[in-house]
Protein backbone atom coordinates (compact mmCIF):
# COMPACT_ATOMS: atom_id res chain seq x y z
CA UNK A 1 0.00 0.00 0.00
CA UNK A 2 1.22 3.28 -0.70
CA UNK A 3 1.73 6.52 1.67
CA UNK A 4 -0.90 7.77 0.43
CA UNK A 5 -2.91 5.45 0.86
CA UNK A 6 -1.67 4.94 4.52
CA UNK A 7 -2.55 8.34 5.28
CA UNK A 8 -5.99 8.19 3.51
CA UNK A 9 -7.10 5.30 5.35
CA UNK A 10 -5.42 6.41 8.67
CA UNK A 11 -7.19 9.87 8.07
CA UNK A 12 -10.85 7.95 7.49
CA UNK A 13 -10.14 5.70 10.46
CA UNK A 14 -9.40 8.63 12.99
CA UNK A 15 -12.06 10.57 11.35
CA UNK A 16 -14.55 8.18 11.44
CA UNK A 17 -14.33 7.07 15.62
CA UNK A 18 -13.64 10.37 16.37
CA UNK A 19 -17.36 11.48 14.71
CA UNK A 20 -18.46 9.19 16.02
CA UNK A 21 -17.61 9.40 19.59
CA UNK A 22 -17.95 13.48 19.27
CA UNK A 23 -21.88 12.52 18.33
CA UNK A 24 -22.17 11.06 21.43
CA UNK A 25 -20.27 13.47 23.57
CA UNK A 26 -22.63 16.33 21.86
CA UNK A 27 -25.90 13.99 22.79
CA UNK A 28 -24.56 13.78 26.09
CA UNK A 29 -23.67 17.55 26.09
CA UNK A 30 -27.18 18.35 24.97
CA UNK A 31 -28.49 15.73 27.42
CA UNK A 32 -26.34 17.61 30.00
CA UNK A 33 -27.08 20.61 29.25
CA UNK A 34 -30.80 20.14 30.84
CA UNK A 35 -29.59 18.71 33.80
CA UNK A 36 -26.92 21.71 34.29
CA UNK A 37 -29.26 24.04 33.67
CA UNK A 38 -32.00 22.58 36.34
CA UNK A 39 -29.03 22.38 38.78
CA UNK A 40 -27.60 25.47 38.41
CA UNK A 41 -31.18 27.72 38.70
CA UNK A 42 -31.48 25.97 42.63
CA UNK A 43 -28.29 25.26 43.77
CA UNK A 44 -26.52 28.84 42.32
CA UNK A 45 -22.76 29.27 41.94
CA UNK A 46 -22.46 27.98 45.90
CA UNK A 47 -23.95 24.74 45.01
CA UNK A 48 -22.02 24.25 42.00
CA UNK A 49 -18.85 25.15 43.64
CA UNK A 50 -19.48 22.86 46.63
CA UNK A 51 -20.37 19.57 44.20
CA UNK A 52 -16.94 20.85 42.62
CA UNK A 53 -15.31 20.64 45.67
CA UNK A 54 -16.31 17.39 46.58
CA UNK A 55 -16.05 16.09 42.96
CA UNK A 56 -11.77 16.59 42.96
CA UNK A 57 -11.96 15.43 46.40
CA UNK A 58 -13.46 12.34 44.78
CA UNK A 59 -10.66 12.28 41.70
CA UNK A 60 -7.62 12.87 43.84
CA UNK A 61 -9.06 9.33 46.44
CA UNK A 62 -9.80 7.44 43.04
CA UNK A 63 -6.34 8.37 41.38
CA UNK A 64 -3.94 7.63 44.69
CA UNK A 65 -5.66 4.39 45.00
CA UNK A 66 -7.03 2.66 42.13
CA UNK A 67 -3.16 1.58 41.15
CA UNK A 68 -3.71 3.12 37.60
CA UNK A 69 -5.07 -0.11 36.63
CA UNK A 70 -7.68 2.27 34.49
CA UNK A 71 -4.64 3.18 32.55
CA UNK A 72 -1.59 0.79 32.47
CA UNK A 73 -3.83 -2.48 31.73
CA UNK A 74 -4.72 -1.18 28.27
CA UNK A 75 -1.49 -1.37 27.04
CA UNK A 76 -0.66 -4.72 28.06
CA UNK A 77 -4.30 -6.07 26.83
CA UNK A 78 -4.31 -4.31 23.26
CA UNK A 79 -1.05 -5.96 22.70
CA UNK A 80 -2.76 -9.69 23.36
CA UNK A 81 -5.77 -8.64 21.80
CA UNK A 82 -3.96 -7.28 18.50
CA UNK A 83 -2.29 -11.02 18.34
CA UNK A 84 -5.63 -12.54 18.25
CA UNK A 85 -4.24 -14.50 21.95
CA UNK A 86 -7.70 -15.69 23.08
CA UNK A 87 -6.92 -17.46 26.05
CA UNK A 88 -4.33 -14.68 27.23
CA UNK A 89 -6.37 -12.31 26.52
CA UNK A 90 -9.30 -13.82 28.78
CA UNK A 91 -6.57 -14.05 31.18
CA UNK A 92 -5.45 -10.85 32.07
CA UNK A 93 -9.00 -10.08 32.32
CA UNK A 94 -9.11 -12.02 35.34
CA UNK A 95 -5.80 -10.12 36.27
CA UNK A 96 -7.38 -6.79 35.41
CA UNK A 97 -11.02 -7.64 37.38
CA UNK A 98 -9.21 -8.77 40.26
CA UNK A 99 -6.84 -5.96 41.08
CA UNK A 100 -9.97 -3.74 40.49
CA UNK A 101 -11.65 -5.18 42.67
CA UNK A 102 -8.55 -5.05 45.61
CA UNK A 103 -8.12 -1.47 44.87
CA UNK A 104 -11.88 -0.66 45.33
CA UNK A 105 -11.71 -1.46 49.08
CA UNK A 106 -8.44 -0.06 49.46
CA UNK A 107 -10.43 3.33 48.13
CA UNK A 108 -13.53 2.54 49.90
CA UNK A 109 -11.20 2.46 53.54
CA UNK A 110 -9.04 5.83 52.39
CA UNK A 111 -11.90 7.74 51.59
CA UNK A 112 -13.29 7.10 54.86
CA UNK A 113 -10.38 7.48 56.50
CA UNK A 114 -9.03 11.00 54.92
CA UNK A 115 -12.62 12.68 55.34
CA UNK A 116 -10.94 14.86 58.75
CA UNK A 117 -8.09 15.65 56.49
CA UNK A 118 -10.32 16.87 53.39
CA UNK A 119 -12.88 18.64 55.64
CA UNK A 120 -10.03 20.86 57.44
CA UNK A 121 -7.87 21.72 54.18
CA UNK A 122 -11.28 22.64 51.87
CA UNK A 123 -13.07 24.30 54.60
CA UNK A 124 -12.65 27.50 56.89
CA UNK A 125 -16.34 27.12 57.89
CA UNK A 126 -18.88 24.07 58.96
CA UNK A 127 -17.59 20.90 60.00
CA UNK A 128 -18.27 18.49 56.17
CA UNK A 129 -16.02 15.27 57.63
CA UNK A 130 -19.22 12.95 57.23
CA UNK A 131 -19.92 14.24 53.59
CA UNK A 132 -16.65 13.45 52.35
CA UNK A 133 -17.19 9.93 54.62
CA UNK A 134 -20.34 9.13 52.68
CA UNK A 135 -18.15 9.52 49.45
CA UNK A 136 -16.10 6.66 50.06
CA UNK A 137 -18.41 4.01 47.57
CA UNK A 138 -17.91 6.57 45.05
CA UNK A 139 -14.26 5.98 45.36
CA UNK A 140 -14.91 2.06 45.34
CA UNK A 141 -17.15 2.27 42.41
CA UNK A 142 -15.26 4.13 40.49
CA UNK A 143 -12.36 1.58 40.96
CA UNK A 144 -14.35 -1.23 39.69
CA UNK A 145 -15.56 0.93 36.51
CA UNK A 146 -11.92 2.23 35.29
CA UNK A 147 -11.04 -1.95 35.23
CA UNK A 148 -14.28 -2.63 32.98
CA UNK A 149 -13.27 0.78 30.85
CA UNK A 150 -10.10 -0.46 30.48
CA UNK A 151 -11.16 -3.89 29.14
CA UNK A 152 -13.84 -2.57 26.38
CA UNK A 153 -11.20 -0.28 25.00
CA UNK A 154 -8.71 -3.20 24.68
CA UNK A 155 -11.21 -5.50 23.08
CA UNK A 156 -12.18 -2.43 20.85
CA UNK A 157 -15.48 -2.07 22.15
CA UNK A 158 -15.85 1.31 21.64
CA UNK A 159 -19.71 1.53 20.48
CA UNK A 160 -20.50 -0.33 24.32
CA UNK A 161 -18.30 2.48 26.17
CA UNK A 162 -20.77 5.15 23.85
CA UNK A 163 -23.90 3.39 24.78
CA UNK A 164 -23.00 3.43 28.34
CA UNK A 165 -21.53 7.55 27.89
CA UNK A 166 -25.59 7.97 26.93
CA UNK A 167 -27.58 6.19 29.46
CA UNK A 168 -25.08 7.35 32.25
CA UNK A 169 -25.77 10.34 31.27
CA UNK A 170 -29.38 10.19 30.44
CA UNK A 171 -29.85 8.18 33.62
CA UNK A 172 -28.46 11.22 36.06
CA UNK A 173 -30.73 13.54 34.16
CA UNK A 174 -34.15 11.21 34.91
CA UNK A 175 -32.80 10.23 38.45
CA UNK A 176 -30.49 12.63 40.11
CA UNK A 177 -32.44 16.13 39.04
CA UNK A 178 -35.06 15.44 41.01
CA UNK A 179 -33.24 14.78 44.44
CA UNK A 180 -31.33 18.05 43.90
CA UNK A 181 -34.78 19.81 43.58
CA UNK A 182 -36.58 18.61 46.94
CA UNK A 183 -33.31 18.45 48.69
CA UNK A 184 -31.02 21.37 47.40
CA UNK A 185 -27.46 20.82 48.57
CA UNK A 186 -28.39 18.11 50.73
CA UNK A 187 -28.59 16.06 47.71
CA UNK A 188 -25.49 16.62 46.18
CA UNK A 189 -23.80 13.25 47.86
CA UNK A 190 -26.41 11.05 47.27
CA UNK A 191 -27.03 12.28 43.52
CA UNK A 192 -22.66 11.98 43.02
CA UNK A 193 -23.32 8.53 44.42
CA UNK A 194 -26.53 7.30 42.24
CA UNK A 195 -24.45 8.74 38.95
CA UNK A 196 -21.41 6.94 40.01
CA UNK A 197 -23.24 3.78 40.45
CA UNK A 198 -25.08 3.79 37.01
CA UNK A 199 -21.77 4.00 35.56
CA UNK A 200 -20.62 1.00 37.02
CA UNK A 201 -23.68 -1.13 36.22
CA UNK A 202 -24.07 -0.15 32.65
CA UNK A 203 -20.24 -0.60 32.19
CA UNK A 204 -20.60 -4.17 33.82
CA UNK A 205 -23.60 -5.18 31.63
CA UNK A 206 -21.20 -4.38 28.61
CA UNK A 207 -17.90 -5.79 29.53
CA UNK A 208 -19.58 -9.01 31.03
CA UNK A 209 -21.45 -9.76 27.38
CA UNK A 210 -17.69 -9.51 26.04
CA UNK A 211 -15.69 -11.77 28.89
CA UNK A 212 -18.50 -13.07 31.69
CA UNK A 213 -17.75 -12.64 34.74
CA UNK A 214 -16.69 -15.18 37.00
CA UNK A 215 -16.28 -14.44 41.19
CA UNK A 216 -13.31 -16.81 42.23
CA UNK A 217 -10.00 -15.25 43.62
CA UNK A 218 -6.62 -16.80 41.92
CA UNK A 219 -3.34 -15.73 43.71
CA UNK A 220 -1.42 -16.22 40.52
CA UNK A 221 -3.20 -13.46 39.52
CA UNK A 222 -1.63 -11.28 41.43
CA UNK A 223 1.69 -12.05 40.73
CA UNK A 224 0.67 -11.80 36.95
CA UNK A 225 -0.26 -8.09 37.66
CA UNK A 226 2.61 -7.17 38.93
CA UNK A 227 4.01 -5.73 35.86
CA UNK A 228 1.01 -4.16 35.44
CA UNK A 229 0.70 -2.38 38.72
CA UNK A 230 4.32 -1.42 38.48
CA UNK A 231 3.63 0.51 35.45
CA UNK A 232 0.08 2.18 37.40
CA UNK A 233 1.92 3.02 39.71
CA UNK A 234 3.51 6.13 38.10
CA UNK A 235 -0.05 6.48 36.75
CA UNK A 236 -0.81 7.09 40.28
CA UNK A 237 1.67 8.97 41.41
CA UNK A 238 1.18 10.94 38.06
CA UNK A 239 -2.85 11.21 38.94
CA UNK A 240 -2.32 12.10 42.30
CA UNK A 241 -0.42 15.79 41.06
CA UNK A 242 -3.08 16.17 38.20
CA UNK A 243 -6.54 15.42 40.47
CA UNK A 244 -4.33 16.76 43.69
CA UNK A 245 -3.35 20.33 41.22
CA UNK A 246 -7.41 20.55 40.55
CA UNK A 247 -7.82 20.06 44.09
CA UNK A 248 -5.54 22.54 45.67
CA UNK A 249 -6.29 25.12 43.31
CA UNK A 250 -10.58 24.57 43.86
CA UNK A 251 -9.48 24.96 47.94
CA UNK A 252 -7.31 27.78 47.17
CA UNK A 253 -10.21 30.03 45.81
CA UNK A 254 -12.53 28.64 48.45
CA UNK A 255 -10.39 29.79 50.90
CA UNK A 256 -9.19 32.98 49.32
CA UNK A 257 -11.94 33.89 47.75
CA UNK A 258 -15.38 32.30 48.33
CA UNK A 259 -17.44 29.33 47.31
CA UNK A 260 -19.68 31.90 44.75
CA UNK A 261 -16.01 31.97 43.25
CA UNK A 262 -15.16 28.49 43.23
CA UNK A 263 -18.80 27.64 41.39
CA UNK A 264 -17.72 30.57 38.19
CA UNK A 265 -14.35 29.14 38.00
CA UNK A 266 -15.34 25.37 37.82
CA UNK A 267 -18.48 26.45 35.62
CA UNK A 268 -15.69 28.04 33.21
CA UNK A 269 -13.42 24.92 33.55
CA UNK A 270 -16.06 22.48 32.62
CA UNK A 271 -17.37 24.30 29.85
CA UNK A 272 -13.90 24.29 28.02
CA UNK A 273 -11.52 21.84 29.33
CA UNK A 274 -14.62 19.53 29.55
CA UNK A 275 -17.33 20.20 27.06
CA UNK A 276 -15.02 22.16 24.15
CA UNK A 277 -13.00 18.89 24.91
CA UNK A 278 -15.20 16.60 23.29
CA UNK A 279 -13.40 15.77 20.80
CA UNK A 280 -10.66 15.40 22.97
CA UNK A 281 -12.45 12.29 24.86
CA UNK A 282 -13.66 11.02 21.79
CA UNK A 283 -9.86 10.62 20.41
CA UNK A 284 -8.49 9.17 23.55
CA UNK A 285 -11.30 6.25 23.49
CA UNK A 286 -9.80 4.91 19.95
CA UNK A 287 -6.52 6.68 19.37
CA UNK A 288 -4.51 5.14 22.77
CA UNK A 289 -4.97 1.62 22.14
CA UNK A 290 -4.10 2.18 18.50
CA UNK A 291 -1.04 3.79 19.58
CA UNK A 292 -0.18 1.10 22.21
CA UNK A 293 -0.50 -1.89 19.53
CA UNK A 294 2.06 -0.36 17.29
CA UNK A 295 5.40 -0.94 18.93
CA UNK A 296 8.64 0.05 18.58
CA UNK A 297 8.20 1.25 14.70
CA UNK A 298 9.09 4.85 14.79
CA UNK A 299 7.76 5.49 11.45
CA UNK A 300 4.33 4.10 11.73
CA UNK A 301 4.17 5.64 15.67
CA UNK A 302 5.21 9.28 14.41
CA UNK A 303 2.35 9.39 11.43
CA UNK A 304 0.26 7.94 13.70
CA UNK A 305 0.57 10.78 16.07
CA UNK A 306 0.94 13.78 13.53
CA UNK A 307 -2.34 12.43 11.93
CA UNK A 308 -4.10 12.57 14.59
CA UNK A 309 -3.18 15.63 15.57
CA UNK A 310 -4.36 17.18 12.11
CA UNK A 311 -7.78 15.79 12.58
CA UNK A 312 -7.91 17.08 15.80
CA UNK A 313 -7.10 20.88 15.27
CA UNK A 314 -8.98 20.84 12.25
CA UNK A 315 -11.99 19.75 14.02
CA UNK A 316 -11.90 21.53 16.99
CA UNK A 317 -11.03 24.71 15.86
CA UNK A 318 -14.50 25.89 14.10
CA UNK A 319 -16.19 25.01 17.17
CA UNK A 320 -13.71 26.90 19.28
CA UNK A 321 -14.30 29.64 17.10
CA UNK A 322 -18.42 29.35 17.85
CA UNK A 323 -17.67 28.51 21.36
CA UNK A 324 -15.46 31.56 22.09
CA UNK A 325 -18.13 33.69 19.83
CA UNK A 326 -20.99 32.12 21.22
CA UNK A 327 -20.19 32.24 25.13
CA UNK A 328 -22.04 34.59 26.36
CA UNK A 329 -25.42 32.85 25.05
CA UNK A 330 -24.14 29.53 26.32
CA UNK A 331 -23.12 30.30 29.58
CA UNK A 332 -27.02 30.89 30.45
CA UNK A 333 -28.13 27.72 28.46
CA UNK A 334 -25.90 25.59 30.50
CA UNK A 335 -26.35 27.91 34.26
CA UNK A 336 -27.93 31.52 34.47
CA UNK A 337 -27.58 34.81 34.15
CA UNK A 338 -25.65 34.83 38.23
CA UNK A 339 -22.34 32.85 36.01
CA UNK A 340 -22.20 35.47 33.35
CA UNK A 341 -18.80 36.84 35.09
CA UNK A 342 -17.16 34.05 33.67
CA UNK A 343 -16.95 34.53 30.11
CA UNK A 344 -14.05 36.51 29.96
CA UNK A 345 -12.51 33.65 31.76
CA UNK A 346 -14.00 31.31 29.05
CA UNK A 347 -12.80 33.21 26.58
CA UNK A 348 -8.98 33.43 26.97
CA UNK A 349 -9.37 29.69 27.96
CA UNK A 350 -10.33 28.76 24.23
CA UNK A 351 -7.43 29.74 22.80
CA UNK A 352 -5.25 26.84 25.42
CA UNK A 353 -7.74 24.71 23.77
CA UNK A 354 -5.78 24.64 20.27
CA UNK A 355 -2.84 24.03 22.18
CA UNK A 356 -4.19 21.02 23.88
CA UNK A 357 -5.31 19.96 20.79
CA UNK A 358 -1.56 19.58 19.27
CA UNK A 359 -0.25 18.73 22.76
CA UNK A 360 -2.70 15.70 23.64
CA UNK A 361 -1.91 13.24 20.59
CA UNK A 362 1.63 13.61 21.56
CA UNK A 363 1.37 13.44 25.28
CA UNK A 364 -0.26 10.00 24.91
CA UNK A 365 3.35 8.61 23.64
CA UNK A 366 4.61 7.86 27.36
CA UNK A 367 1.63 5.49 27.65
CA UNK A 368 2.05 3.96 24.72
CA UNK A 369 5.46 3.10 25.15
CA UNK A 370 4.94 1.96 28.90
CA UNK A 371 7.28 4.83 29.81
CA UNK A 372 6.17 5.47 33.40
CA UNK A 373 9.06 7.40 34.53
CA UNK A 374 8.94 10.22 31.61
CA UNK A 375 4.92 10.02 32.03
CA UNK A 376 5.63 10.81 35.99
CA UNK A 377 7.91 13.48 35.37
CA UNK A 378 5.53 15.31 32.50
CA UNK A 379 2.28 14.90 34.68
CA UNK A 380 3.99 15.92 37.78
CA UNK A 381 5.47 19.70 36.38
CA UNK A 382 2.60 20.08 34.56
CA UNK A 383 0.80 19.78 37.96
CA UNK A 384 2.84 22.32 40.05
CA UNK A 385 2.77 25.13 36.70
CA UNK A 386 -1.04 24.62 36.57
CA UNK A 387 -1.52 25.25 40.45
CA UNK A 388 1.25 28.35 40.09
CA UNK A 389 -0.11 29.96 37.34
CA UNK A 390 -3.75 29.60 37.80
CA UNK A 391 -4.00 30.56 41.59
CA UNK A 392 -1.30 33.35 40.72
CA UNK A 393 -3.31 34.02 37.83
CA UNK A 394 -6.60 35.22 40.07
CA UNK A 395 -4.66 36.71 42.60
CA UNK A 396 -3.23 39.07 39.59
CA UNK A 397 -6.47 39.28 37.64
CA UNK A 398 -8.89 38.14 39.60
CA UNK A 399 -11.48 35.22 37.57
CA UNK A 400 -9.61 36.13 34.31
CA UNK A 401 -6.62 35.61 35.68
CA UNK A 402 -7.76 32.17 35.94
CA UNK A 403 -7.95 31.77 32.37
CA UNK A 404 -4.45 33.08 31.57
CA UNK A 405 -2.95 30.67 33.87
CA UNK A 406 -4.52 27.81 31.88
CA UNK A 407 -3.31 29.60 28.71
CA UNK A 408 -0.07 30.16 30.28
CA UNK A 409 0.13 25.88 31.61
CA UNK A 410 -0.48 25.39 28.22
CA UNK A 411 2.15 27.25 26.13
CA UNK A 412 4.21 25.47 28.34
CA UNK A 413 3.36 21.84 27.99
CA UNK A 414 3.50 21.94 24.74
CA UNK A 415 6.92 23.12 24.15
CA UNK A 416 8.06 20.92 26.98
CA UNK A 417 6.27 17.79 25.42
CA UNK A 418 7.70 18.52 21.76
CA UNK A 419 11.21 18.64 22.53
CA UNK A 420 10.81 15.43 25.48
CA UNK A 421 9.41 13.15 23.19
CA UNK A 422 11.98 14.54 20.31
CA UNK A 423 14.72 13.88 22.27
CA UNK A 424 13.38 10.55 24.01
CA UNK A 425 11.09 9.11 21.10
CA UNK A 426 12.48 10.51 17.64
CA UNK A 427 9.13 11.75 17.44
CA UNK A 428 9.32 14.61 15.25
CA UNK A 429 6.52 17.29 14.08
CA UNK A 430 5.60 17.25 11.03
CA UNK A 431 5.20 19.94 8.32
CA UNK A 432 1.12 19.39 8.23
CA UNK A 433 0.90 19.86 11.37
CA UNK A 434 2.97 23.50 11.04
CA UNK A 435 0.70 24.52 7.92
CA UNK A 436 -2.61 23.46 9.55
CA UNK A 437 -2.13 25.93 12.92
CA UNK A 438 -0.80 28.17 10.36
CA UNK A 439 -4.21 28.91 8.86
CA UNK A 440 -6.49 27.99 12.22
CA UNK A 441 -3.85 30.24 15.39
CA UNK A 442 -4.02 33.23 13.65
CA UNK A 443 -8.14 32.92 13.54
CA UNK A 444 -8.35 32.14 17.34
CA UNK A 445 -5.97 35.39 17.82
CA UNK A 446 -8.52 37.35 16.14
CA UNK A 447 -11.40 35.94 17.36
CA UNK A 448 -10.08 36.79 20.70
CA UNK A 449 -9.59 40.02 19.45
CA UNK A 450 -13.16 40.46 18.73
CA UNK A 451 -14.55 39.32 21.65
CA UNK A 452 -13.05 41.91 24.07
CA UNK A 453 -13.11 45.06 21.79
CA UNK A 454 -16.44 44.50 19.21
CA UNK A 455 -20.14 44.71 20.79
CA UNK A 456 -23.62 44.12 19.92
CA UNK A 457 -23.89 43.36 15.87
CA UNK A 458 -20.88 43.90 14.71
CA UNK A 459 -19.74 41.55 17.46
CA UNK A 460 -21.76 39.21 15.99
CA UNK A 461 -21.42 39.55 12.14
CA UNK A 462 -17.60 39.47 12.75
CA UNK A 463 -17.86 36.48 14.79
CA UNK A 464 -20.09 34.86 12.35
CA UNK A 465 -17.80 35.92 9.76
CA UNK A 466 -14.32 34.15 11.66
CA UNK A 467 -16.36 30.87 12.41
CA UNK A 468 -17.66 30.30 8.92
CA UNK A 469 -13.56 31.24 7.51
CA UNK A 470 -12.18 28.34 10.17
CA UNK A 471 -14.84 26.11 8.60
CA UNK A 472 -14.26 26.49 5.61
CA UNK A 473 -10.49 26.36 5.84
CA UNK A 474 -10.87 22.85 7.95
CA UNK A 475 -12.78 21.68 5.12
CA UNK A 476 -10.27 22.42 2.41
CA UNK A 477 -7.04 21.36 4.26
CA UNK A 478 -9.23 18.10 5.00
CA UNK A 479 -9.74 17.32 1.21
CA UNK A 480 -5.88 18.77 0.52
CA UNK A 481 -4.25 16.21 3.19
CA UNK A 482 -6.59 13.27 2.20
């Protein structure tokens, strides 16, 4: 087959998962864009920024004790699975379940354990040790889920793991809605908890119609994952400065500032590291156990990452473009009028968004190669910048300021990440990449632009104007690189 060829079908492939898996994180966006909306009319920015709080508490128990399992077993199982290994493969299964299940007590125990610890570091006022108590099944749950994740994307299930994205989603809408509405902040555990444990169901029902379940302990299992926990356990290490960063910096402005605060700032965080990173989400589901199956072929692993990092800033960027344009209106779709403060804050955010659109595809190259050291070392600076430059960031600027410290973590993990995995990988940018953020930068510059000096229709008309340009220019480069 030729190169061209190659890149064709390697364009169609990454094209075609990542459409699809950005359908379903824009049904679920739409779905949760209800649900926000309900939840943010009676719980305000105080309510939001409390279920926050709690939520990193949640990420930073799940990521120092779940082992990385979540993460380090895909590699080893899309490696069996790509030899076509049956019985190994339904092996480490067993490995993967069982270590799950270990580290979901081990969670379940820490989180009820640490609740003193969380209550006095997140909280000047109230005494909140039994909330963060209650979360410990959360903790286990999770657990259990990230080992059932972790086998549907090795055994490329990856229209189960979007059927579950949509009921779990769908389900907290029906189900957890109404408890917020009769019980206001009172029900923020128990709805954390019912969403956590639809997860785990649904994810269960699909994994076990792949590799049934079967509830027998084997303790040369747990020799077996030894390799694998070695390798999680820079994963956890690694997750413990990302979900421990998020953490410090939500206490930070809880203490410094005020809950109100904390609920803009995550509202703002959510709406573009989360929901502008769809597509994001939707690569990572496909993209890393492609990249883990290929080996040590430098060639193959270097297009593989350059051409997915030309899909991915030419589809992001026109709906960056209507994102940035279009905040103001979305901002009280998704909450109310009280979050309107944090558009400019949304705003400069964006434009760390194209970074992390050329810094992602790349970043994923530790994992792939089972590197756990250089994956440690990346996650953990990236960690302390982020908590640096976005708590210095709002004690300069105040909520803004917020935004340029994400801008700022990001012009710096990307440089940082290029020359690493130059240096350590032979990976090497390539010239596509270059021309692509050639044509799409300069548009996010000027749509920046636009948003803080144009108002009312010519606001609007430019805006329209910018979005339709970055459309159009996606399209063409598309057709060109195909």
């Amino acid at each position: 087959m030729s190169m061209d060829n190659n890149t064709n079908s390697s364009y169609h492939h990454i094209l075609k998962y990542t459409s699809l898996f950005g359908s379903i994180q824009a049904l679920n966006i739409f779905i949760g864009l209800v649900r926000n909306k309900l939840v943010a009319l009676i719980l305000g920015p105080g309510g939001i920024g409390l279920m926050s709080l709690f939520n990193s508490a949640i990420a930073l128990l799940s990521n120092a004790t779940n082992l990385g399992i979540a993460t380090s077993s895909v590699k080893t199982l899309s490696e069996l699975y790509e030899k076509g290994d049956e019985e190994q493969v339904k092996r480490h299964v067993r490995v993967i379940r069982q270590w799950a299940l270990a580290t979901a007590v081990i969670g379940f125990f820490a989180c009820a354990l640490a609740g003193p610890l969380l209550n006095n570091f997140s909280f000047t006022w109230g005494n909140h040790v039994k909330h963060f108590v209650l979360l410990a099944p959360t903790v286990a749950m999770l657990a259990i889920t990230g080992g059932e994740t972790a086998i549907l994307k090795s055994a490329r299930r990856l229209r189960n793991l979007a059927k579950v994205s949509v009921w779990n989603v769908f389900l907290a809408l029906v189900f957890t809605t109404p408890i917020i509405y009769f019980y206001g902040q009172k029900g923020i555990i128990p709805t954390i908890t019912l969403i956590t444990f639809t997860q785990m169901l649904l994810t269960i029902r699909y994994s076990h119609r792949v590799f049934p379940w079967s509830f027998h302990f084997e303790r040369s299992l747990w020799g077996e994952g030894l390799p694998m926990i070695r390798l999680g356990i820079a994963f956890v290490v690694a997750g413990v400065f990302g979900s421990g960063a998020d953490f410090l910096i939500r206490a930070s402005l809880n203490n410094i500032a005020s809950l109100n605060m904390l609920g803009l700032y995550n509202a703002g965080f959510m709406m573009t590291i989360t929901y502008a990173g769809m597509i994001f989400t939707s690569m990572e589901t496909d993209y890393y156990p492609r990249l883990s199956a290929i080996g040590n072929d430098v060639h193959q692993m270097s297009n593989t990452v350059n051409h997915q990092v030309e899909v991915s800033l030419l589809m992001i960027s026109p709906l960056l473009v209507a994102f940035s344009i279009g905040a103001p209106i979305i901002v009280q779709l998704l909450y109310s009028k009280e979050f309107l403060d944090v558009v400019p804050m949304i705003q400069i955010t964006v434009l760390a968004m194209y970074l992390r659109a050329m810094k992602l595809p790349v970043a994923y190259l530790t994992l792939a190669k089972g590197d756990s050291k250089s994956y440690l070392f990346l996650e953990a600076y990236s960690a302390v910048v982020m908590v640096i430059a976005v708590v210095g960031g709002y004690m300069l600027f105040g909520l803004p300021g917020t935004g340029v410290g994400l801008l700022v973590t990001g012009l710096i993990d990307i440089i940082v990440i290029n020359i690493f995995t130059r240096y350590k990988y032979h990976y090497k940018v390539s010239s596509t990449v270059f021309r692509f953020a050639k044509y799409q930068l300069p548009i996010a510059l000027a749509v920046y632009a636009i948003t803080c000096w144009l108002h009312g229709w010519l606001y609007w008309a430019s805006g329209i104007v910018m979005g339709l340009l970055s459309l159009w220019i996606s399209f063409r480069l598309f057709r060109q690189a195909r």
